[in-house]
Protein backbone atom coordinates (compact mmCIF):
# COMPACT_ATOMS: atom_id res chain seq x y z
CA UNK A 1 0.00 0.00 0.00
CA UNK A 2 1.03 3.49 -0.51
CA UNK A 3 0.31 5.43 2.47
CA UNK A 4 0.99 9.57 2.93
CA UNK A 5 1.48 10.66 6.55
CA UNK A 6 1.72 13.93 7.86
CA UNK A 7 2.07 14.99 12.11
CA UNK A 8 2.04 18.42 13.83
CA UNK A 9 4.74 19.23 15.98
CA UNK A 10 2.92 17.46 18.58
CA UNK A 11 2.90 14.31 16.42
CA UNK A 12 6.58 14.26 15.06
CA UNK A 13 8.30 11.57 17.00
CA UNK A 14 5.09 9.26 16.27
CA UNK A 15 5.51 10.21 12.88
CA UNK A 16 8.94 9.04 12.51
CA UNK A 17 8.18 6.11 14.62
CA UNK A 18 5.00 4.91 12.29
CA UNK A 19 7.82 5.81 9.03
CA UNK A 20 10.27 3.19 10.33
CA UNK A 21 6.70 0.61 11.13
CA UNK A 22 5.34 1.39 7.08
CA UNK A 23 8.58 0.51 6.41
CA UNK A 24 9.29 -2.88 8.17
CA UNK A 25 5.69 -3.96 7.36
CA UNK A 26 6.44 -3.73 3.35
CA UNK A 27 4.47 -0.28 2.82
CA UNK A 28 5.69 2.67 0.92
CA UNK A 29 4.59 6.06 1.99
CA UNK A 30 5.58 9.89 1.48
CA UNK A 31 5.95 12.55 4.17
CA UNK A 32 3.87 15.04 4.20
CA UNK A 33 5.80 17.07 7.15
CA UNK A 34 6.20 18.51 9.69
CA UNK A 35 9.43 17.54 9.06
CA UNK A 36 10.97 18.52 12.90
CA UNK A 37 9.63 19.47 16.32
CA UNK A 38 8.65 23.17 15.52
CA UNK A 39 5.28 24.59 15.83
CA UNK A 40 3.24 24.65 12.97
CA UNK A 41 -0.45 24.70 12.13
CA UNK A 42 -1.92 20.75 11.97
CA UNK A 43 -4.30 21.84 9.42
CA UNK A 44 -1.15 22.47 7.15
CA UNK A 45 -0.59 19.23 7.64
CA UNK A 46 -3.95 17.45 7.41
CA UNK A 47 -4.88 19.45 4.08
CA UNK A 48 -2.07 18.11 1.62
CA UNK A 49 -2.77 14.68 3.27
CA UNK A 50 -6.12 14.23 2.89
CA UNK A 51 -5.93 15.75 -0.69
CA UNK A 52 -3.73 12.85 -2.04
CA UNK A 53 -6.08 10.30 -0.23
CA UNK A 54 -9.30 12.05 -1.96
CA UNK A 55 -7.59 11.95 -5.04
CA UNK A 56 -6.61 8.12 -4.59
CA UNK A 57 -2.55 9.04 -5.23
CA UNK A 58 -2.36 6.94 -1.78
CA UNK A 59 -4.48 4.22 -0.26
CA UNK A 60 -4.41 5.87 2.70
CA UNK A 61 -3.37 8.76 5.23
CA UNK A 62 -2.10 8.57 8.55
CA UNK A 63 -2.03 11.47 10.57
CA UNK A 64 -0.62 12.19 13.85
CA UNK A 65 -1.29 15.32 16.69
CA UNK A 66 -1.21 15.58 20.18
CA UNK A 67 -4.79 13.61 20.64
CA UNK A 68 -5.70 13.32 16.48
CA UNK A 69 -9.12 15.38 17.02
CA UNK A 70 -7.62 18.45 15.28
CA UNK A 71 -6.13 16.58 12.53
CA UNK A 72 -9.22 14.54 11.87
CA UNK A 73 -11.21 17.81 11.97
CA UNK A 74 -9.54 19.31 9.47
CA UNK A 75 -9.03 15.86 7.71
CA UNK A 76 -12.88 15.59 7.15
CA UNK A 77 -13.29 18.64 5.21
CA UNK A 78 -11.97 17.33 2.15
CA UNK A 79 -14.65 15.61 0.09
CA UNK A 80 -14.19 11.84 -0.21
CA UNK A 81 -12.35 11.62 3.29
CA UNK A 82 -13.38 9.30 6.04
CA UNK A 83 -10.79 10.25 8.79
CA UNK A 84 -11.12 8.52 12.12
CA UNK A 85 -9.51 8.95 15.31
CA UNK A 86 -8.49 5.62 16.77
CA UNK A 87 -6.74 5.09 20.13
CA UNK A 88 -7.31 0.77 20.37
CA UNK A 89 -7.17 -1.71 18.20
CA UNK A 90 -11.03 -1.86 18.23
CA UNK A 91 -11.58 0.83 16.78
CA UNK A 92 -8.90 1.18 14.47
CA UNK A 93 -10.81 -2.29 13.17
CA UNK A 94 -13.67 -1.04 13.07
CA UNK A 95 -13.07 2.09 10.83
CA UNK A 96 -12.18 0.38 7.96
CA UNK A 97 -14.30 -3.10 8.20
CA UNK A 98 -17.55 -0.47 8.96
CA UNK A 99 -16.51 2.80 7.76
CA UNK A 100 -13.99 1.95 4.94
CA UNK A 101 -12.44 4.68 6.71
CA UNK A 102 -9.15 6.19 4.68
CA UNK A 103 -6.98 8.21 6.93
CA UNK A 104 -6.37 7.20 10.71
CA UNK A 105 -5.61 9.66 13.15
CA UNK A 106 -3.76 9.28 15.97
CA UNK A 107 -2.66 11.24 19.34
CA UNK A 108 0.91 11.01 20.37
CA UNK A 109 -0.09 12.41 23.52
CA UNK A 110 -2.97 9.60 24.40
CA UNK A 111 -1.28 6.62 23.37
CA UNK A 112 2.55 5.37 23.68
CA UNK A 113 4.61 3.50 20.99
CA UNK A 114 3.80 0.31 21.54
CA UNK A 115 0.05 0.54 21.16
CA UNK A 116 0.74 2.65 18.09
CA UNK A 117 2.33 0.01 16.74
CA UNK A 118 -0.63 -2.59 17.21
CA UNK A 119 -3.21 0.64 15.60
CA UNK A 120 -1.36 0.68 12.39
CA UNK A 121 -0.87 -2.66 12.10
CA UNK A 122 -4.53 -3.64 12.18
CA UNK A 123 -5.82 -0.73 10.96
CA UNK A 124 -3.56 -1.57 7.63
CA UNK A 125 -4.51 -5.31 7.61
CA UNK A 126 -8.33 -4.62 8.12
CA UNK A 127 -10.68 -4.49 4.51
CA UNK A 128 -13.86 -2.78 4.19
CA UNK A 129 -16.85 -5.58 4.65
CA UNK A 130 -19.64 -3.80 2.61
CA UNK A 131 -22.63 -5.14 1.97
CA UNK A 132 -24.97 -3.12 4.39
CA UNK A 133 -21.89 -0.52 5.41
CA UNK A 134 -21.74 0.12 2.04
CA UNK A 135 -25.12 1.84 1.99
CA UNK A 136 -24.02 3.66 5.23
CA UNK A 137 -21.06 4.97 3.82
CA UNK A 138 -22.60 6.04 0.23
CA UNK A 139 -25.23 8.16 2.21
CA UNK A 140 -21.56 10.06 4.15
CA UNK A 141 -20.84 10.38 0.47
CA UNK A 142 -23.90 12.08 -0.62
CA UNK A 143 -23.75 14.48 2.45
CA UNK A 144 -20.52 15.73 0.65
CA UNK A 145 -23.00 16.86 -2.19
């Protein structure tokens, strides 16, 4: 899978962390910044990540703030874009088997390295289910409209 991330200043050592996890599970990806611990703006961020994802140049985004509201906020104003903030496994699942979610959003400050680790993982290795989600997720669509 091709996967564009993209973190805050509040997200950058999760960033680099999930970069070096894309990369040991066999997935390429592009950095979308911020490319070291300075402030910036996580809309910045979310924007040119969520635009690739709408326009299918990636499979999916993963973005990364201190708690992932913000960047899922900002995420969901692109058309196309299912972000979801996921802190467990659970849920991570759940976004893409029920809500063929497309960019996962994370908070560096709410969960630690480890549990990252097991987010990505399933979130990556989790397929949309359809059938009756699928209905769900074309009326999200037509909201867009």
């Amino acid at each position: 899978m091709r996967i564009a991330i993209g973190s805050d200043h509040a997200g950058f050592a999760m960033k680099q962390a999930i970069a070096g996890l894309l990369s040991e599970l066999g997935h390429s990806y592009e950095d979308f910044g911020c490319f070291n611990s300075n402030s910036v703006d996580y809309p910045d961020i979310a924007r040119p990540v969520a635009e690739v994802v709408s326009q299918k140049k990636f499979d999916h985004g993963i973005l990364i703030c201190s708690t992932g509201i913000g960047m899922s906020i900002a995420a969901n104003k692109m058309p196309g874009i299912r972000a979801a903030v996921c802190h467990d496994t659970f849920s991570a699942r759940r976004a893409r088997e029920h809500n063929d979610a497309n960019v996962l959003c994370l908070g560096e400050w709410v969960i630690g390295q480890g549990l990252m680790r097991e987010i990505v993982s399933t979130y990556l290795s989790a397929d949309f289910v359809g059938g009756r989600h699928a209905r769900r997720v074309d009326k999200i669509h037509a909201m867009e409209h």
